[in-house]
N, C-alpha and C. Protein backbone atom coordinates (compact mmCIF):
# COMPACT_ATOMS: atom_id res chain seq x y z
N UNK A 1 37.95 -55.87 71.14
CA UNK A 1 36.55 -55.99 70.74
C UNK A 1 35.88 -54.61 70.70
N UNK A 2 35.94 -53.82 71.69
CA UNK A 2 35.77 -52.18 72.13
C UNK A 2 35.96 -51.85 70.57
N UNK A 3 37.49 -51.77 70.08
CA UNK A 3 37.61 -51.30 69.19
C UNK A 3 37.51 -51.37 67.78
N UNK A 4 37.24 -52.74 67.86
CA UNK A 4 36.03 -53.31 66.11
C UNK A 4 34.58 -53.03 66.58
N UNK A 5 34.18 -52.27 67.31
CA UNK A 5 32.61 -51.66 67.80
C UNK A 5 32.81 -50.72 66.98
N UNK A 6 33.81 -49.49 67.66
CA UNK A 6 33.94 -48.72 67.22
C UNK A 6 34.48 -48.54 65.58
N UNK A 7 35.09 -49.55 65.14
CA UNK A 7 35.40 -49.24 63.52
C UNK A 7 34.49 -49.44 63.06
N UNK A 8 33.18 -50.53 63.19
CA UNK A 8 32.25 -50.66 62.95
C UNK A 8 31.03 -49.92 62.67
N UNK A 9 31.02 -48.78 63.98
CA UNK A 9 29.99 -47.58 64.44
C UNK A 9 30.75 -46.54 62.88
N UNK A 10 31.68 -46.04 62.84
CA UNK A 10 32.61 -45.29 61.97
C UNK A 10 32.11 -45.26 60.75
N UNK A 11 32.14 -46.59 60.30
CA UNK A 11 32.27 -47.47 59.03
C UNK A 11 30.74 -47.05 58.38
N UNK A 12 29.70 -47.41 59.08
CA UNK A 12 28.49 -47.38 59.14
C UNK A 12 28.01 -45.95 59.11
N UNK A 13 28.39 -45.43 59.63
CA UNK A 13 28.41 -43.33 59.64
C UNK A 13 28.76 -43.12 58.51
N UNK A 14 30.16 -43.67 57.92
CA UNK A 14 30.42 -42.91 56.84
C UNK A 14 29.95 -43.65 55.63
N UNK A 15 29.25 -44.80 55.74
CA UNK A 15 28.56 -45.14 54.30
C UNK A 15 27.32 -44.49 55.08
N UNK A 16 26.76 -44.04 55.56
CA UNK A 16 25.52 -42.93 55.93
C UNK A 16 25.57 -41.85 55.26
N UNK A 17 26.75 -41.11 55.57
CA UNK A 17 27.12 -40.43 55.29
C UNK A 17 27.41 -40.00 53.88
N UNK A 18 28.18 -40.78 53.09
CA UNK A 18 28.32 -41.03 51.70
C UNK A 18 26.82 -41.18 51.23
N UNK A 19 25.92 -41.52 51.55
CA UNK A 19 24.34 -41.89 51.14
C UNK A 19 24.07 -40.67 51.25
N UNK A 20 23.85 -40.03 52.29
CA UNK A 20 23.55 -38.90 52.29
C UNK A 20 23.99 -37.50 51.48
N UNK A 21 25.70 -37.60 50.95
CA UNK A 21 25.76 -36.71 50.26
C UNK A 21 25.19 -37.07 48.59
N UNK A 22 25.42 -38.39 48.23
CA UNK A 22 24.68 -38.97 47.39
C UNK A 22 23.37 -38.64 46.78
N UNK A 23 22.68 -38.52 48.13
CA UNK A 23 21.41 -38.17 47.85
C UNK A 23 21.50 -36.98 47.67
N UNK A 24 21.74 -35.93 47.98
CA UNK A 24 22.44 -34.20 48.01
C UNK A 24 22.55 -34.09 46.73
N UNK A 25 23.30 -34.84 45.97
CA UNK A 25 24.02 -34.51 44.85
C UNK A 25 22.41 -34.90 43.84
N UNK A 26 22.02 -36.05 44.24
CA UNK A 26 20.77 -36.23 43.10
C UNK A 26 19.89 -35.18 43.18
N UNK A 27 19.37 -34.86 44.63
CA UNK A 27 18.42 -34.31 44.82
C UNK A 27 18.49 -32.90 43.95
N UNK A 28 20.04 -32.36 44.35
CA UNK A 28 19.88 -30.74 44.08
C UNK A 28 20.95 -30.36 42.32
N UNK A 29 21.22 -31.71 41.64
CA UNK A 29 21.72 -31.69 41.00
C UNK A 29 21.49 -32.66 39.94
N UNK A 30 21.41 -33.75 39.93
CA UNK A 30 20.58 -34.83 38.52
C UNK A 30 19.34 -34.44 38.76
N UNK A 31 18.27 -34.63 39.88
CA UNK A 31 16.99 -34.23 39.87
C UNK A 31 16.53 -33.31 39.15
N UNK A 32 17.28 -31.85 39.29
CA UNK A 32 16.60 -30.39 38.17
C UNK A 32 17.16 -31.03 36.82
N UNK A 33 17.89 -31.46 36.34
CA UNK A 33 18.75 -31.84 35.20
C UNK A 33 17.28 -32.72 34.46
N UNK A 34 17.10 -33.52 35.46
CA UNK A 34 16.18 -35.04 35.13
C UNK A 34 15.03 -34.02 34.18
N UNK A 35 13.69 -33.55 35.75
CA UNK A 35 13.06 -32.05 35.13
C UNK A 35 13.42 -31.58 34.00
N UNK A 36 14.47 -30.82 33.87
CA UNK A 36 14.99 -29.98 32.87
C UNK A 36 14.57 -30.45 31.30
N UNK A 37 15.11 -31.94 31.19
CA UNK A 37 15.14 -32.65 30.07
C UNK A 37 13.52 -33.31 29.59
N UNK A 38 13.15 -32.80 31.17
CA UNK A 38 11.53 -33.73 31.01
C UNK A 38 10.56 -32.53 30.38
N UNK A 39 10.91 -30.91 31.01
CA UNK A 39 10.55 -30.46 30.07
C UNK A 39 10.77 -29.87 28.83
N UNK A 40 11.88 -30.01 28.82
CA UNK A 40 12.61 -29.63 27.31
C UNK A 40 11.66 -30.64 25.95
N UNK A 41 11.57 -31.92 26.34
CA UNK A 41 10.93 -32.82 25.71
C UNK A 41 9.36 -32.23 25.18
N UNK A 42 8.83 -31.76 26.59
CA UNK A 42 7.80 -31.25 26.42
C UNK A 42 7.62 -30.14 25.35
N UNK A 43 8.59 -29.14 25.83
CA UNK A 43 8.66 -27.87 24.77
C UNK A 43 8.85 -28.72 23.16
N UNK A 44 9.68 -29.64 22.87
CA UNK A 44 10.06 -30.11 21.91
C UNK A 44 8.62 -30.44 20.65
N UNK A 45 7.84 -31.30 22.10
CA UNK A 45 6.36 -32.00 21.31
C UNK A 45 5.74 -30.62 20.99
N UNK A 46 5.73 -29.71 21.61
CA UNK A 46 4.36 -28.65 21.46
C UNK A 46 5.37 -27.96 20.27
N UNK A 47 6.70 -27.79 20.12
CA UNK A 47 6.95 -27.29 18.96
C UNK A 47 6.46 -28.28 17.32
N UNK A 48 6.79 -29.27 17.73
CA UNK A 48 6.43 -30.13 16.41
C UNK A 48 5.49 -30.10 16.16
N UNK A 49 4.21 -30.27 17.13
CA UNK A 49 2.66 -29.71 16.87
C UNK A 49 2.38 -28.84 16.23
N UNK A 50 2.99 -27.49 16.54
CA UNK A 50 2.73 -26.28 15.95
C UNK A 50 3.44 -26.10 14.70
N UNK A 51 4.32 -26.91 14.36
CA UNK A 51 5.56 -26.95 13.49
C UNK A 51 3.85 -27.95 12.37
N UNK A 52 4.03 -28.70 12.95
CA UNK A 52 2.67 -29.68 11.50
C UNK A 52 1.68 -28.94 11.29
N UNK A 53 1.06 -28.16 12.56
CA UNK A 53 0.06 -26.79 11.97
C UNK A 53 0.12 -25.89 11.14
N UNK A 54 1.19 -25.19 11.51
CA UNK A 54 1.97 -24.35 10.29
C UNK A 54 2.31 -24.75 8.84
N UNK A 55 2.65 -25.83 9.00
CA UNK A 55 2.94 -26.46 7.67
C UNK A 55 1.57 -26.91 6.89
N UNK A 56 0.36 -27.40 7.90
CA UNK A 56 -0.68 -27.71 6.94
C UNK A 56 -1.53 -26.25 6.64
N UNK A 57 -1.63 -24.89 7.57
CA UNK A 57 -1.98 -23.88 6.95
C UNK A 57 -1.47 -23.65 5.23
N UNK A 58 0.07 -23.71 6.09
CA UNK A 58 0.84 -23.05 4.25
C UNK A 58 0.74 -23.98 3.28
N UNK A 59 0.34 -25.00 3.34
CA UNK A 59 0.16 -25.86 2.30
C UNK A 59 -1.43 -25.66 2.05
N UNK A 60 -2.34 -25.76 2.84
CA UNK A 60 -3.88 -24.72 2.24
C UNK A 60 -3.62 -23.03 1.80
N UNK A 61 -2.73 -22.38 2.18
CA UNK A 61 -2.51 -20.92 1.71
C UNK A 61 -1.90 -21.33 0.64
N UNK A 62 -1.06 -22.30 0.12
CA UNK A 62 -0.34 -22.42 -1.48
C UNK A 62 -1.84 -22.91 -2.55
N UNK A 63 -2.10 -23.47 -2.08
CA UNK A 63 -2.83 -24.37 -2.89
C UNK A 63 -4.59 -23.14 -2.99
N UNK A 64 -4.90 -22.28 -1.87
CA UNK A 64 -5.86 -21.11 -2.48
C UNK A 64 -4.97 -20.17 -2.90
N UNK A 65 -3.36 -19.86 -3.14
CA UNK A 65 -3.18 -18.67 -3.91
C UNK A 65 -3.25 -19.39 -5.13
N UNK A 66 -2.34 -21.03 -5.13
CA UNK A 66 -2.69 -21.07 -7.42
C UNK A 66 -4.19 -21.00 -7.11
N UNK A 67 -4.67 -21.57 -6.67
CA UNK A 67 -6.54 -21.42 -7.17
C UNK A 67 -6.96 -19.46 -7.66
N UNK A 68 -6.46 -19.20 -6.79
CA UNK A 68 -6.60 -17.79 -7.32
C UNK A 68 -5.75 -17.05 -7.77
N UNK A 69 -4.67 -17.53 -8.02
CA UNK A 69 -3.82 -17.10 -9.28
C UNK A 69 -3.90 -17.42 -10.98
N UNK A 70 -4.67 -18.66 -10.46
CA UNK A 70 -5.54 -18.96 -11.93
C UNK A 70 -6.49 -18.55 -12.37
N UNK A 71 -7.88 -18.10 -11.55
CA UNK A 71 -8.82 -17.52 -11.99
C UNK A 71 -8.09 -16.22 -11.95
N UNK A 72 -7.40 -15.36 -11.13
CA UNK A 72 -7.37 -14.01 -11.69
C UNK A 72 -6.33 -13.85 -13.30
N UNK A 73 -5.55 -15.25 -13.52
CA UNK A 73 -4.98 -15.15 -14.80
C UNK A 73 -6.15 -14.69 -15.98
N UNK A 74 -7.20 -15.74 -15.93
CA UNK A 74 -8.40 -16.01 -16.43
C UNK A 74 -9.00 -14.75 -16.41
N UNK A 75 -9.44 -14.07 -15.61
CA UNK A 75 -10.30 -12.90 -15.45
C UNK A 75 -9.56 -11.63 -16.47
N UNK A 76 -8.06 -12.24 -16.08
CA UNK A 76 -7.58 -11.00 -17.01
C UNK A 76 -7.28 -11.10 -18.42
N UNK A 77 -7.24 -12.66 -18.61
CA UNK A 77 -6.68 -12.74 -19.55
C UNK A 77 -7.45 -14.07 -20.15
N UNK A 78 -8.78 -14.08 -20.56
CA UNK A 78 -9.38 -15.53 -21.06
C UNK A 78 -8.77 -16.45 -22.11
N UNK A 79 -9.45 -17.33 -21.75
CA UNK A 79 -8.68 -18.27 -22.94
C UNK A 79 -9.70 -18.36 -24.12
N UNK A 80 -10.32 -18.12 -24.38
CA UNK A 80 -11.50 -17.40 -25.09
C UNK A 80 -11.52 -15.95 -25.76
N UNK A 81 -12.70 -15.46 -26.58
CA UNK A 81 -12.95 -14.03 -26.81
C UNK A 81 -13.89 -13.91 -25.32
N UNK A 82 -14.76 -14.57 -25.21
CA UNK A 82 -15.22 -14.16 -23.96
C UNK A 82 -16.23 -12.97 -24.06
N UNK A 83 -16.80 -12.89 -25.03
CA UNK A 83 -18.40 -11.64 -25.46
C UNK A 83 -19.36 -11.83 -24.55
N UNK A 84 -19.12 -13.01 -23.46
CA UNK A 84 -20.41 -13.31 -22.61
C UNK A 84 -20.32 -12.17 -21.37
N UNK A 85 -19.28 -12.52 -21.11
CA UNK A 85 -18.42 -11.97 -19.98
C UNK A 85 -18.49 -10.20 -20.03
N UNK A 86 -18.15 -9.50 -21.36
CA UNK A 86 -17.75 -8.69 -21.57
C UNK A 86 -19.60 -8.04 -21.67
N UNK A 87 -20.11 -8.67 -22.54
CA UNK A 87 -21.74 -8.21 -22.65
C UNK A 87 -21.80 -7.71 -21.22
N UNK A 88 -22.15 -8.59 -20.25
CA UNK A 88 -22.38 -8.60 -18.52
C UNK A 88 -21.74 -7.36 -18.42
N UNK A 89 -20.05 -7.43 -17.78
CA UNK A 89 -19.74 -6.67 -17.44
C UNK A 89 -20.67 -4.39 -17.97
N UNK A 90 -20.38 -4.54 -19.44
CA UNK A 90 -20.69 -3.17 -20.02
C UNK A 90 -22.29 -3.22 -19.15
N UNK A 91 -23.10 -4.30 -19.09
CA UNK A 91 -24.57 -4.00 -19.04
C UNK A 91 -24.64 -3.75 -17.35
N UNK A 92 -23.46 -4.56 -16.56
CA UNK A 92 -23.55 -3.99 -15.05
C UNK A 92 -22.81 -2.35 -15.04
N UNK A 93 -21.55 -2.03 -15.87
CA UNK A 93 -21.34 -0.74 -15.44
C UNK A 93 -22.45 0.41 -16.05
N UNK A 94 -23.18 0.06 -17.53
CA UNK A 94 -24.22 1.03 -17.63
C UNK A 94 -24.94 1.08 -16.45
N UNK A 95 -25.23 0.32 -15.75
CA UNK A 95 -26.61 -0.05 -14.82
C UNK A 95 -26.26 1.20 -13.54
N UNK A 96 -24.75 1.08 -13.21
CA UNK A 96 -24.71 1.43 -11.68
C UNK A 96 -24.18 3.16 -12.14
N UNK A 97 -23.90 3.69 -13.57
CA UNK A 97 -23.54 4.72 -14.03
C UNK A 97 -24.64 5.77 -14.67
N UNK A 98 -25.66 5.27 -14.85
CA UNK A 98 -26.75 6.00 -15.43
C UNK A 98 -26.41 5.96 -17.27
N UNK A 99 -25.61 5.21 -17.29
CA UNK A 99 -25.10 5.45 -19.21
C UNK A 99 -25.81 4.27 -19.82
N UNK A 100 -26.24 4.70 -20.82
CA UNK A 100 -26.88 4.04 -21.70
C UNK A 100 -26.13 3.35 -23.71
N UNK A 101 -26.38 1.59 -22.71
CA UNK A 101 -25.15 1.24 -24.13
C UNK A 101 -26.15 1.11 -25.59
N UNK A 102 -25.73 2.08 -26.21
CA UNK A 102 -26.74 2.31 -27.55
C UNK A 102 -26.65 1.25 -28.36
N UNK A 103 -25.56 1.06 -29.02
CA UNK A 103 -24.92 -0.02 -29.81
C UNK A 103 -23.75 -0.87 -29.19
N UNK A 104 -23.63 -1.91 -29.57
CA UNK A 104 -22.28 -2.87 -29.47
C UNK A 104 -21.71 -3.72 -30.76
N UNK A 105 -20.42 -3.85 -31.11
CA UNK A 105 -19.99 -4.56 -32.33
C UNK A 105 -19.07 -5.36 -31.45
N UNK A 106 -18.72 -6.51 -31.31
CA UNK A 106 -17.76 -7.11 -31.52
C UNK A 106 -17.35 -8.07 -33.09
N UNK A 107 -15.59 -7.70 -32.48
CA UNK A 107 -14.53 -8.36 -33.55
C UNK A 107 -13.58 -8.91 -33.26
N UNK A 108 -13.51 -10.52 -33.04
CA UNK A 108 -12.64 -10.99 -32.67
C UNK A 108 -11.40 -11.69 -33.75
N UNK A 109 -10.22 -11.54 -33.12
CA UNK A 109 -9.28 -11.55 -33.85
C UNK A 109 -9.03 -13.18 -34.28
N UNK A 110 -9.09 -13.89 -35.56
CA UNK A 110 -8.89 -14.92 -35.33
C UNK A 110 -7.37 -15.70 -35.13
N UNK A 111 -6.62 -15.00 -35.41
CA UNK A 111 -5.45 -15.28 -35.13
C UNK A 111 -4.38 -16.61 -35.88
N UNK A 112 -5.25 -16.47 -36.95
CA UNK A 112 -4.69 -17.28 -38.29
C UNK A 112 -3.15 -16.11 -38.37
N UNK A 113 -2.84 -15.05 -38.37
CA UNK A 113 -1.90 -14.52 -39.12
C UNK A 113 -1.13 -14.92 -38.17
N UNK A 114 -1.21 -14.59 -36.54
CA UNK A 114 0.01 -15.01 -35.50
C UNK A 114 0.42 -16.59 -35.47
N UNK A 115 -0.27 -17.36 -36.22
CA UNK A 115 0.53 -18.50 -35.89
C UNK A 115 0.64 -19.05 -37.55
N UNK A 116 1.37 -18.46 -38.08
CA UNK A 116 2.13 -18.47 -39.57
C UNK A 116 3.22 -18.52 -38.92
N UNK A 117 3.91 -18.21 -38.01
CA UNK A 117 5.35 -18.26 -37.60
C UNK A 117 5.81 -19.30 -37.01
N UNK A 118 6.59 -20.09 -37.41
CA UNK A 118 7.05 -21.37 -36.17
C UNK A 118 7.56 -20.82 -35.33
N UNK A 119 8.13 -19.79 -35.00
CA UNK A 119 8.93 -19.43 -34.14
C UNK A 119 8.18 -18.27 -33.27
N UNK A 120 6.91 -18.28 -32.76
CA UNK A 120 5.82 -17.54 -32.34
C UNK A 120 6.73 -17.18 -30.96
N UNK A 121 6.57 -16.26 -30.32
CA UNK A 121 7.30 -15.65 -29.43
C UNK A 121 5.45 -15.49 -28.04
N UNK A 122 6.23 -15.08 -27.41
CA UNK A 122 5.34 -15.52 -26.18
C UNK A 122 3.69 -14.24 -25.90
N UNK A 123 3.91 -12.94 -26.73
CA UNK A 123 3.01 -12.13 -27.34
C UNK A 123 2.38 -12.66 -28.52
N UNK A 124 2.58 -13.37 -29.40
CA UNK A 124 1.88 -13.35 -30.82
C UNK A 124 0.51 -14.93 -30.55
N UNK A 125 1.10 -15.43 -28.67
CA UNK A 125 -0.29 -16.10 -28.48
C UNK A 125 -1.65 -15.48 -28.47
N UNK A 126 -1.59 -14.00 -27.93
CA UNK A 126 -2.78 -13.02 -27.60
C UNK A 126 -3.15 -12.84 -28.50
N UNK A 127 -4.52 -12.69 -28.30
CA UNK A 127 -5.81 -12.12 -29.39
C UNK A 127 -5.87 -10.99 -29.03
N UNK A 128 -7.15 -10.75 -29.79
CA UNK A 128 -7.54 -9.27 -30.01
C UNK A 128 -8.88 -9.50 -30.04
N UNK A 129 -9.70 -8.81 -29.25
CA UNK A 129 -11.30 -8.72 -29.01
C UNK A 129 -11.55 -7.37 -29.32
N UNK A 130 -11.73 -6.46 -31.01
CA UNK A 130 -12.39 -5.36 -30.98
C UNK A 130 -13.77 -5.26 -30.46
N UNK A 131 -13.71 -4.06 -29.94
CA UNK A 131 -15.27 -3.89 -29.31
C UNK A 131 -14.97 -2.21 -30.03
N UNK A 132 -16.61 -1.75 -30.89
CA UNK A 132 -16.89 -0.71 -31.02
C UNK A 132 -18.49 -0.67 -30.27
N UNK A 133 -18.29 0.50 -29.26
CA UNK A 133 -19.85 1.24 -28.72
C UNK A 133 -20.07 2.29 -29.11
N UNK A 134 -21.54 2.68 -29.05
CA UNK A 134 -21.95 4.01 -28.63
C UNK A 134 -22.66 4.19 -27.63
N UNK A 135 -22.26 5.19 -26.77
CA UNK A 135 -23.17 5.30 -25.01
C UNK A 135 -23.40 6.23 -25.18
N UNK A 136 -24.64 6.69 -24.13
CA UNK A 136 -25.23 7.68 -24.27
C UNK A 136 -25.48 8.37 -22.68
N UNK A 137 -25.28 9.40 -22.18
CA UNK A 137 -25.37 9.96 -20.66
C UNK A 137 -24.81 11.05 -20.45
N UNK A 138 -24.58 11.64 -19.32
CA UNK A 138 -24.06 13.07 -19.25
C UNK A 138 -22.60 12.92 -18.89
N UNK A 139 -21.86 14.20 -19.52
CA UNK A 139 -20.47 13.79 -19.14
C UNK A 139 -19.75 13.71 -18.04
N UNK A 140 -20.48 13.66 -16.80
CA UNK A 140 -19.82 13.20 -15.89
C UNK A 140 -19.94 11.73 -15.74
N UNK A 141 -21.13 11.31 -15.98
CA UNK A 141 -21.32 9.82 -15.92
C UNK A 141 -20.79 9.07 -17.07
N UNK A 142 -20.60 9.17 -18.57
CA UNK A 142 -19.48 8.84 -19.51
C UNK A 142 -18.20 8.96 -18.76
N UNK A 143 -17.64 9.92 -18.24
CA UNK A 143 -16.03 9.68 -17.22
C UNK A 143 -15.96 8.65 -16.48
N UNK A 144 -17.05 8.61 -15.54
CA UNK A 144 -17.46 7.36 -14.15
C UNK A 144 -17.54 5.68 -15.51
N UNK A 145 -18.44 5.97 -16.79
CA UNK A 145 -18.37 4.54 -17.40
C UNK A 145 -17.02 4.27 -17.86
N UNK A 146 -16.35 5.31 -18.30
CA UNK A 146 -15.26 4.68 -18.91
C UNK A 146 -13.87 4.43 -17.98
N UNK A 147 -13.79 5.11 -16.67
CA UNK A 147 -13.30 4.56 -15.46
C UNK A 147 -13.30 3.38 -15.18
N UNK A 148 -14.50 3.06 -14.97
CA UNK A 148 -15.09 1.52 -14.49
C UNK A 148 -14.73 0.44 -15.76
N UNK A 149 -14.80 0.60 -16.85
CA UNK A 149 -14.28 0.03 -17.28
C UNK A 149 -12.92 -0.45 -17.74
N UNK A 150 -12.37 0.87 -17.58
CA UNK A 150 -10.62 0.37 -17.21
C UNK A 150 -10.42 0.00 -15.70
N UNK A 151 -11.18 -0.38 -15.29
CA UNK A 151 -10.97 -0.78 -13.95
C UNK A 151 -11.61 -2.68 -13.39
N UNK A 152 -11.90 -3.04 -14.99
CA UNK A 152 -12.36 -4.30 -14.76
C UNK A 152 -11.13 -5.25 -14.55
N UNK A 153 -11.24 -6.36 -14.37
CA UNK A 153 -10.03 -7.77 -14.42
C UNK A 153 -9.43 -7.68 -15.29
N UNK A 154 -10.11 -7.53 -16.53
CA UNK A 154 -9.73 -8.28 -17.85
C UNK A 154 -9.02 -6.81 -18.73
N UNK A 155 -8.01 -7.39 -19.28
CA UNK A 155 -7.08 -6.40 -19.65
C UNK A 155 -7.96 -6.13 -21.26
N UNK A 156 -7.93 -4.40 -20.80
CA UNK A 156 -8.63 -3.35 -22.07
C UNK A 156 -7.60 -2.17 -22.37
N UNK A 157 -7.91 -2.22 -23.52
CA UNK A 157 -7.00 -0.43 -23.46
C UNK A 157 -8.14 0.15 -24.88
N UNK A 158 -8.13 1.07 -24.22
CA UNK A 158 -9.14 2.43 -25.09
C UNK A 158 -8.21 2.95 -25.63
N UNK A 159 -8.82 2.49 -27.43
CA UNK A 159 -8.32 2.80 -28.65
C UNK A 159 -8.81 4.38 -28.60
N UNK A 160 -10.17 4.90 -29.31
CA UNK A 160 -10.82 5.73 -29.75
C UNK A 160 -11.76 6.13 -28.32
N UNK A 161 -11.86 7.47 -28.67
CA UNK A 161 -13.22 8.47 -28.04
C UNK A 161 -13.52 9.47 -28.63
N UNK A 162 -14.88 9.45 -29.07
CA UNK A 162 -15.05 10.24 -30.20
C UNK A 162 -16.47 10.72 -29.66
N UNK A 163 -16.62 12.13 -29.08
CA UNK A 163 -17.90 12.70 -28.82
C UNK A 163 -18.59 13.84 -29.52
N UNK A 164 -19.86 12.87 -29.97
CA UNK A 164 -20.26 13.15 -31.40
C UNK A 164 -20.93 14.92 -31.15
N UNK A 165 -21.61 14.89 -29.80
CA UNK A 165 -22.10 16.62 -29.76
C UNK A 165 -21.05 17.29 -28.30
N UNK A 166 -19.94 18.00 -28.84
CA UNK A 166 -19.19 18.68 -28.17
C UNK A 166 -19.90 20.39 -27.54
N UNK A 167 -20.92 20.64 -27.83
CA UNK A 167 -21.19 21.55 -27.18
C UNK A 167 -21.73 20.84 -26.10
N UNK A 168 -21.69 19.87 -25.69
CA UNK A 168 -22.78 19.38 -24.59
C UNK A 168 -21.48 19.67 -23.30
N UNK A 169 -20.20 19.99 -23.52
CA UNK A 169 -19.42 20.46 -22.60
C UNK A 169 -19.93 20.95 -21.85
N UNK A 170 -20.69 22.08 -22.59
CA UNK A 170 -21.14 23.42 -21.78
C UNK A 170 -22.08 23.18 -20.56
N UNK A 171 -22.44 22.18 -20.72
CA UNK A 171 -23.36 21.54 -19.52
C UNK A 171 -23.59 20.29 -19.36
N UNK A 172 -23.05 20.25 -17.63
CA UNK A 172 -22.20 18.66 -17.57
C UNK A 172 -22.97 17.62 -17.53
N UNK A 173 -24.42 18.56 -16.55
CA UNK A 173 -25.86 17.20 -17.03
C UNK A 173 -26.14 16.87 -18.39
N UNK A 174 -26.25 17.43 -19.49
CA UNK A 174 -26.63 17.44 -20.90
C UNK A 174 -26.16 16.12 -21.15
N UNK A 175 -27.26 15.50 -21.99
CA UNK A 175 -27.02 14.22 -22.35
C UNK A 175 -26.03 14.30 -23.55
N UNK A 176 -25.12 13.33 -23.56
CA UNK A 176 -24.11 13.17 -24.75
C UNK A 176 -23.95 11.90 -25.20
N UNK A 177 -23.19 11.79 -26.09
CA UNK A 177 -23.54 10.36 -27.25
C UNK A 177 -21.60 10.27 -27.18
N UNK A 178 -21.22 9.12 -27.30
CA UNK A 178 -19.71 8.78 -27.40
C UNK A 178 -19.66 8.12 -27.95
N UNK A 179 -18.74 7.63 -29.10
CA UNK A 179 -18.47 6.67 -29.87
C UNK A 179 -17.30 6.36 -29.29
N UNK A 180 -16.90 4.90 -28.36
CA UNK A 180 -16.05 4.12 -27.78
C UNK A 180 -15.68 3.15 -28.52
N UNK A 181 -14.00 3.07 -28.70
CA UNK A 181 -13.27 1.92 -29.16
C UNK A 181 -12.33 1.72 -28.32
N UNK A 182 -12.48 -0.13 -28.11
CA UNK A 182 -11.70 -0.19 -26.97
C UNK A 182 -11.67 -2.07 -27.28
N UNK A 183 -9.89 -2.51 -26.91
CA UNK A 183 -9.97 -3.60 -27.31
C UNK A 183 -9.74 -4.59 -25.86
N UNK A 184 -10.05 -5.64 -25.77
CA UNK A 184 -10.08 -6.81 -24.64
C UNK A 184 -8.58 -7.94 -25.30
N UNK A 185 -8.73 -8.46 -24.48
CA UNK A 185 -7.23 -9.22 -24.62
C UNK A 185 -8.06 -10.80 -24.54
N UNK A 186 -7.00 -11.95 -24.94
CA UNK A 186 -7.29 -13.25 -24.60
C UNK A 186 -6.31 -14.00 -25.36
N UNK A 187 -5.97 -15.14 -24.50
CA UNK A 187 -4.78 -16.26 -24.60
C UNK A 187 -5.51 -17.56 -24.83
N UNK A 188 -6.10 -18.51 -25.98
CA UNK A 188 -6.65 -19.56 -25.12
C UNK A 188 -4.83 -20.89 -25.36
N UNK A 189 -3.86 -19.74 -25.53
CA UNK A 189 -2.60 -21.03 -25.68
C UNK A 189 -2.21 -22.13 -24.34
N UNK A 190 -2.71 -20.89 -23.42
CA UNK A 190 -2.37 -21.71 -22.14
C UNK A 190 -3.77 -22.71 -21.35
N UNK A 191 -4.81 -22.96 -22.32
CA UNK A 191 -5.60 -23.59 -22.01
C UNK A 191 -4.83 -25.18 -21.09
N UNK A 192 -4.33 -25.24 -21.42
CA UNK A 192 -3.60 -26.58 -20.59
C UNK A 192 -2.92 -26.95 -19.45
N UNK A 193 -3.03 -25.51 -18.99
CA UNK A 193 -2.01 -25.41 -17.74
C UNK A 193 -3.07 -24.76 -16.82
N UNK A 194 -4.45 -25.40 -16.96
CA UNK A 194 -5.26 -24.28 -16.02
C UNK A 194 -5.94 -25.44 -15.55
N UNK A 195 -6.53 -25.34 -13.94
CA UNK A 195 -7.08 -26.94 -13.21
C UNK A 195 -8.73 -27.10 -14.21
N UNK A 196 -9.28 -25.57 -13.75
CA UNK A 196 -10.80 -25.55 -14.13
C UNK A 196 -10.77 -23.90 -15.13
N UNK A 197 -11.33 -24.10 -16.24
CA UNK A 197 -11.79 -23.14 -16.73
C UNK A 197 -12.83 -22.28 -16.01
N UNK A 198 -12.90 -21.28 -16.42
CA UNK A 198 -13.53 -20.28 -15.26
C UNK A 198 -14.80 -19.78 -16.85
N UNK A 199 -15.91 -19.69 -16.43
CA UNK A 199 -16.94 -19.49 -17.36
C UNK A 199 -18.36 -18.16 -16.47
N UNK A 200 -18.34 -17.60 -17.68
CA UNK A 200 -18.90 -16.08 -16.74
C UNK A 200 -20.35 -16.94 -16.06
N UNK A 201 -21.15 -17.71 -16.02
CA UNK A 201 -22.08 -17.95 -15.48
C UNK A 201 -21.79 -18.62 -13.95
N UNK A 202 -19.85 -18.86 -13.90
CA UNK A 202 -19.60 -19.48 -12.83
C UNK A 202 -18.99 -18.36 -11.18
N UNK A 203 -19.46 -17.03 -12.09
CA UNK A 203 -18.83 -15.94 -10.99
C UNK A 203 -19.97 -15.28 -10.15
């Protein structure tokens, strides 16, 4: 009997015992594991959060670059002659240059001859907006107008410059007279591929 006490007492120790390393093993080994995974999860959510943030920025950064990849198409390149636009512009750079716009001609190209071709190539959509001026100011401020105007949106290239009193070299304040030719560009082929037309009263 003594000695089924004692197998008994034994028996009981070592499922104690076994519990106890049991617990050892959870405590200092599934337990950090458990943690580990609990915050891994965590890191997981705050990435996907930031992961749908990111994604709805760049989907507002796509959607304002076409917005402004279209108006600056537009600015440079109207779908129109666009004389409204172009009036404005010459009457703001006289304004901030001291030059004075004497005359203005426009001539817009109608573009009956470029589309005689069935086989129109991706240049013979562009027009042609002649513009002939005469300005009037000293020749430093004629340099500063005709700067500024190759420096607008809208694609120009200066044909002619023709300055009618060349002694006025001799002195750079001296008022001088220029006869300016200079042509503007415009596409209206791609009118169809644009969300909103852009109209000079809308800038």
């Amino acid at each position: 009997m003594e000695q089924l006490n004692k197998n008994r007492k034994l028996a009981l120790l070592l499922v104690a015992l076994m519990f106890l390393v049991l617990l050892a093993v959870y405590i200092y080994m599934l337990l950090p594991k458990t943690r580990q995974v609990s915050d891994q999860q965590d890191v997981i959510a705050r990435l996907e959060s930031q992961t749908r943030l990111l994604q709805k920025k760049l989907d507002e950064k796509k959607s304002s670059e076409s917005k402004y990849s279209q108006e600056t198409v537009q600015a440079a390149l109207p779908l129109w002659d666009n004389t409204e636009q172009m009036l404005m512009d010459l009457e703001q750079i006289g304004k901030t240059t001291r030059v004075q716009n004497v005359s203005l001609a426009f001539a817009a190209d109608s573009g009956v001859d470029n589309e005689t071709s069935a086989q129109q190539d991706v240049m013979s959509a562009v027009r042609e907006l002649k513009i002939s001026s005469s300005i009037k100011g000293s020749y430093a401020d004629i340099l500063t107008y005709i700067s500024r105007l190759e420096a607008l949106p809208r694609l120009i290239k200066v044909d002619n410059l023709e300055i009618t009193k060349p002694d006025a070299f001799q002195n750079n304040a001296a008022m001088i007279t220029v006869n300016l030719s200079f042509t503007a560009y415009y596409d209206p082929s791609y009118k169809d591929l644009v969300d909103e037309q852009q109209l000079p009263f809308m800038k």
